[in-house]
Each structure stands twice: as C-alpha cells, then as structure tokens.
C-alpha atoms as a PDB file:
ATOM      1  CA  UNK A   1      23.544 -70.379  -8.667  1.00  0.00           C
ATOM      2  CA  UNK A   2      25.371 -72.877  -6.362  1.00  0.00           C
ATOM      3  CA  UNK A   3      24.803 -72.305  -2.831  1.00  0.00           C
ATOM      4  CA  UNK A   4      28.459 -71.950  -2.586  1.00  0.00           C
ATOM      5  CA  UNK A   5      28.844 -69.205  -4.972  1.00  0.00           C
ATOM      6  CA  UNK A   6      26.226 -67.535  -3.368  1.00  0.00           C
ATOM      7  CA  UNK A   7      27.620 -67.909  -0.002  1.00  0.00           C
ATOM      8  CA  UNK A   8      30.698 -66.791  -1.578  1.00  0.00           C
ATOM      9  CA  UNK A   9      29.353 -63.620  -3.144  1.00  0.00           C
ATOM     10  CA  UNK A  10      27.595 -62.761  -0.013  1.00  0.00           C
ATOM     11  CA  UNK A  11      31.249 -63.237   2.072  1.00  0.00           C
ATOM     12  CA  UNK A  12      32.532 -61.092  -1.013  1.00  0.00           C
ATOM     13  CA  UNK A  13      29.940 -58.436  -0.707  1.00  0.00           C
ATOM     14  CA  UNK A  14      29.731 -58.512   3.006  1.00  0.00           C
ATOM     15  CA  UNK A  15      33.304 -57.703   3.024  1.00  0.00           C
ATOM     16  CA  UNK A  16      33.313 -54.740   0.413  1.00  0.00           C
ATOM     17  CA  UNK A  17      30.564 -53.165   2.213  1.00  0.00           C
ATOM     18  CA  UNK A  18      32.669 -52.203   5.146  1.00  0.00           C
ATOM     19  CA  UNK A  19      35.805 -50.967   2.939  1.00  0.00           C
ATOM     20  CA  UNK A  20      36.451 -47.319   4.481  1.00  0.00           C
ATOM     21  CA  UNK A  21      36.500 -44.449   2.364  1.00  0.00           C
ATOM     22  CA  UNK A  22      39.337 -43.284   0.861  1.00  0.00           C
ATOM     23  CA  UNK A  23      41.235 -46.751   1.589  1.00  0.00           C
ATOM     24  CA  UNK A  24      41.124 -50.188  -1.118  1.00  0.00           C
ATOM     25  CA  UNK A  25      41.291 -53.596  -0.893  1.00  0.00           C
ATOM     26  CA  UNK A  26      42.762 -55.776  -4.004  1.00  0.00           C
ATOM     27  CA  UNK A  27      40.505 -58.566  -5.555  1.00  0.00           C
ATOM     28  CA  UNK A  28      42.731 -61.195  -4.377  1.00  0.00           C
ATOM     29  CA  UNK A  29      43.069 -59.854  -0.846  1.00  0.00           C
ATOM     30  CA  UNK A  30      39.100 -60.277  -0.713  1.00  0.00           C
ATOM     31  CA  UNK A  31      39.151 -63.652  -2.569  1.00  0.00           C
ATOM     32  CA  UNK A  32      41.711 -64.992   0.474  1.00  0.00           C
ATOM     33  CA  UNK A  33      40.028 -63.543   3.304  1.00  0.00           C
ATOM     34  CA  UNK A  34      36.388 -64.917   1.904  1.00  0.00           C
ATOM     35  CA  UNK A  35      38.571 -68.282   1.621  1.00  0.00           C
ATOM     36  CA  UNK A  36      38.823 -68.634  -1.703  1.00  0.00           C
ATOM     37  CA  UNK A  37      42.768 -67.045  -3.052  1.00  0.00           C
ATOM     38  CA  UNK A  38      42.492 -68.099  -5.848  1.00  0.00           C
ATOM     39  CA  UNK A  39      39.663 -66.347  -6.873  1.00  0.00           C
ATOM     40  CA  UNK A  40      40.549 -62.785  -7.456  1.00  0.00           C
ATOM     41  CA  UNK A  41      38.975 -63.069 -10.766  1.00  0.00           C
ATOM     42  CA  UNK A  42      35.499 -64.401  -9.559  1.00  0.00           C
ATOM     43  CA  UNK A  43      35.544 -60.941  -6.674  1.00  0.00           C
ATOM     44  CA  UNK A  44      35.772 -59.155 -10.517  1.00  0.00           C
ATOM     45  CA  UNK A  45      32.588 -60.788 -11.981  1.00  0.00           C
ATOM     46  CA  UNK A  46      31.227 -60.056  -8.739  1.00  0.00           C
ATOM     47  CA  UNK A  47      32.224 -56.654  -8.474  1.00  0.00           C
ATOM     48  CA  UNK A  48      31.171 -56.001 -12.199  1.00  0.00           C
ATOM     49  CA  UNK A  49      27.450 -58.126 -11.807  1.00  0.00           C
ATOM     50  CA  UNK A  50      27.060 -57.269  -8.162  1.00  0.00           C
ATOM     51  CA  UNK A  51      24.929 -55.387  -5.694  1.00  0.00           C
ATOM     52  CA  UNK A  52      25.967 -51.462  -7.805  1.00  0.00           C
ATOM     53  CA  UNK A  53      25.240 -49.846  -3.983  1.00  0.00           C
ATOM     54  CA  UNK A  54      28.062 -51.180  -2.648  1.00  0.00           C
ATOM     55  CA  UNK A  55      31.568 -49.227  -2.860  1.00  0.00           C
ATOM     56  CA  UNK A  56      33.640 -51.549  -5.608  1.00  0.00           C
ATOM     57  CA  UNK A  57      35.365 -47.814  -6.239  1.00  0.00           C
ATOM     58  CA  UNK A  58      37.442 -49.265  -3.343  1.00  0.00           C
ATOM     59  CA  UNK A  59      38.569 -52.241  -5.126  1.00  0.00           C
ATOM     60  CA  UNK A  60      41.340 -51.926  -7.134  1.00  0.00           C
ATOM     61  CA  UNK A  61      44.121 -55.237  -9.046  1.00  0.00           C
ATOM     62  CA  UNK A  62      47.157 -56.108  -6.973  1.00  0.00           C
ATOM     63  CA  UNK A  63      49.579 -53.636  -8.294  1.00  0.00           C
ATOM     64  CA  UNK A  64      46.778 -50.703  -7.579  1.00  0.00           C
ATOM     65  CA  UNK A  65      45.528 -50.224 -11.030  1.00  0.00           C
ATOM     66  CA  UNK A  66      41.965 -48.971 -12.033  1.00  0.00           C
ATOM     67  CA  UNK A  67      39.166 -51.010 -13.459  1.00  0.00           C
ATOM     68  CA  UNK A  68      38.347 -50.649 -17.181  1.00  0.00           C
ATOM     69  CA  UNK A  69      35.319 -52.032 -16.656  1.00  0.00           C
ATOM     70  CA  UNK A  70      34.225 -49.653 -13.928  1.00  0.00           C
ATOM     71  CA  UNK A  71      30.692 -47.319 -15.493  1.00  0.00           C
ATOM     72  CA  UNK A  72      32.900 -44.284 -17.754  1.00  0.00           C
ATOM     73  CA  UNK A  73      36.145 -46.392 -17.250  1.00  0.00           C
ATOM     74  CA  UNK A  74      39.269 -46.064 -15.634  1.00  0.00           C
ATOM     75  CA  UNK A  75      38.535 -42.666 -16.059  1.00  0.00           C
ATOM     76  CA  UNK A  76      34.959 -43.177 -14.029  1.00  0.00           C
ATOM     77  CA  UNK A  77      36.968 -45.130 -11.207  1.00  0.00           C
ATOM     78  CA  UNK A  78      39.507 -42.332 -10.641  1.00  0.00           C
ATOM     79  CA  UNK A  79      37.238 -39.532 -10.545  1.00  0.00           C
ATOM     80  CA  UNK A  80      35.297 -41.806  -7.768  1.00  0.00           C
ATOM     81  CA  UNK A  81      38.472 -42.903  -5.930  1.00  0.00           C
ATOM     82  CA  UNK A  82      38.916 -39.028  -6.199  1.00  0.00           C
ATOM     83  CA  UNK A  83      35.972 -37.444  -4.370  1.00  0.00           C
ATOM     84  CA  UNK A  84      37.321 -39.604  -1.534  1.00  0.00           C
ATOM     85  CA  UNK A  85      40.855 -37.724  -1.657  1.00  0.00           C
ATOM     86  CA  UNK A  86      42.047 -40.682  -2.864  1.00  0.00           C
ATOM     87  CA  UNK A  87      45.110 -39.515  -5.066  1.00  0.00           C
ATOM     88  CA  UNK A  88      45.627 -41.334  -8.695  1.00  0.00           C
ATOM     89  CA  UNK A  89      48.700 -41.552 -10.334  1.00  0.00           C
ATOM     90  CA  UNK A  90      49.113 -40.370 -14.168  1.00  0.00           C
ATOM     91  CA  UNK A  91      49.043 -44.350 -14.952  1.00  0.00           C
ATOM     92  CA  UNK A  92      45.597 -45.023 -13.293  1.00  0.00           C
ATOM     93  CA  UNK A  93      47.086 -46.824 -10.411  1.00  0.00           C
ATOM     94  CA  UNK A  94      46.750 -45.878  -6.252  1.00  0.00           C
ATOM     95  CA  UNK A  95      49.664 -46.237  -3.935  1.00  0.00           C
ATOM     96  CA  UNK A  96      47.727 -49.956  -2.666  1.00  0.00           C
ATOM     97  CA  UNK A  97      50.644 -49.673  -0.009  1.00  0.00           C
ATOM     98  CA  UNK A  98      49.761 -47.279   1.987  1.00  0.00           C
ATOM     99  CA  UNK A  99      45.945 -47.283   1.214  1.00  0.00           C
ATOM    100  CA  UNK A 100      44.780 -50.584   1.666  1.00  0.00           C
ATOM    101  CA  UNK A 101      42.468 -51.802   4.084  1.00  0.00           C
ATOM    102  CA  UNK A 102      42.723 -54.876   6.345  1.00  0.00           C
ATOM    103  CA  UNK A 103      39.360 -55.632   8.345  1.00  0.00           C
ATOM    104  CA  UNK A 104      39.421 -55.804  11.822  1.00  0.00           C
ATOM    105  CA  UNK A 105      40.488 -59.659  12.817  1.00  0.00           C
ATOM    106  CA  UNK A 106      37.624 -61.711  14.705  1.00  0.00           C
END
C-alpha cells in the first residue's frame, strides 16, 4: 500500500473512531474532511476492509441509506443503528439531517 493510502485510511479511520453514538457521518463527508472529496467510494472499501472495531454502523451514503454490504445486510446495519436509538425508516434510510455528526473544528 502507498503511503498515501495508508495515511489516508488512517485520517479515515481516525475520524470514524470518534463518530458519537446514535449520530452518522456520510462517506463523502469523511472523504472531504480527510481531504480527499472525491473519494466517498474509497471511505467504502475502507469501511468494508477496515479495522471491524471501529463503529462504520455510523456511516451511512449521502441520502442516509444503509449499507448492503454491512455483516447480515441492510438488515444487520439497521438493527445496529438501532440499539443506538437510532430510528430507520421503512426504506433503510436515517434522517442524515438531523443525525449527522460534524467533528469539533481544530
């Protein structure tokens, strides 16, 4: 691996690992603030590949839709997202709105 991919994925993962419970963040919100906003698809690879102890339950796409490739599903995701009162729509989706997360600035 590049050292910028891994400097990248440690950025991504750095920045998942503080994600609050019962709040998201979108893959492209995470590929901007890691510099890189064009990259929501890479923070997906990463979140399906990477570190499984960190909470990618609290990443969901732009529009607040599960993952399919989440372990069990879309159905896996939402029972997650659940146990953190997190409330799913019939459609798989969160309200991204009024749930998402914006770290602290530096």
């Amino acid at each position: 691996m590049a050292r910028a991919e891994a400097s990248f994925r440690k950025e991504v993962e750095a920045l998942v690992a503080q994600i609050p419970r019962g709040r998201v963040m979108t893959y492209g919100q995470i590929a901007a603030l890691c510099g890189r906003p064009r990259a929501a698809r890479i923070v997906g690879g990463i979140a399906h590949f990477g570190n499984p102890d960190l909470p990618w339950q609290r990443v969901v796409n732009k529009s607040g839709g599960l993952a399919s490739g989440y372990p069990g599903g879309r159905r896996g995701h939402k029972q997650v997202l659940e146990g953190e009162s997190v409330v799913i729509s019939d459609d798989y989706k969160v309200a991204v709105e009024d749930l998402i997360w914006w770290p602290p600035a530096k």
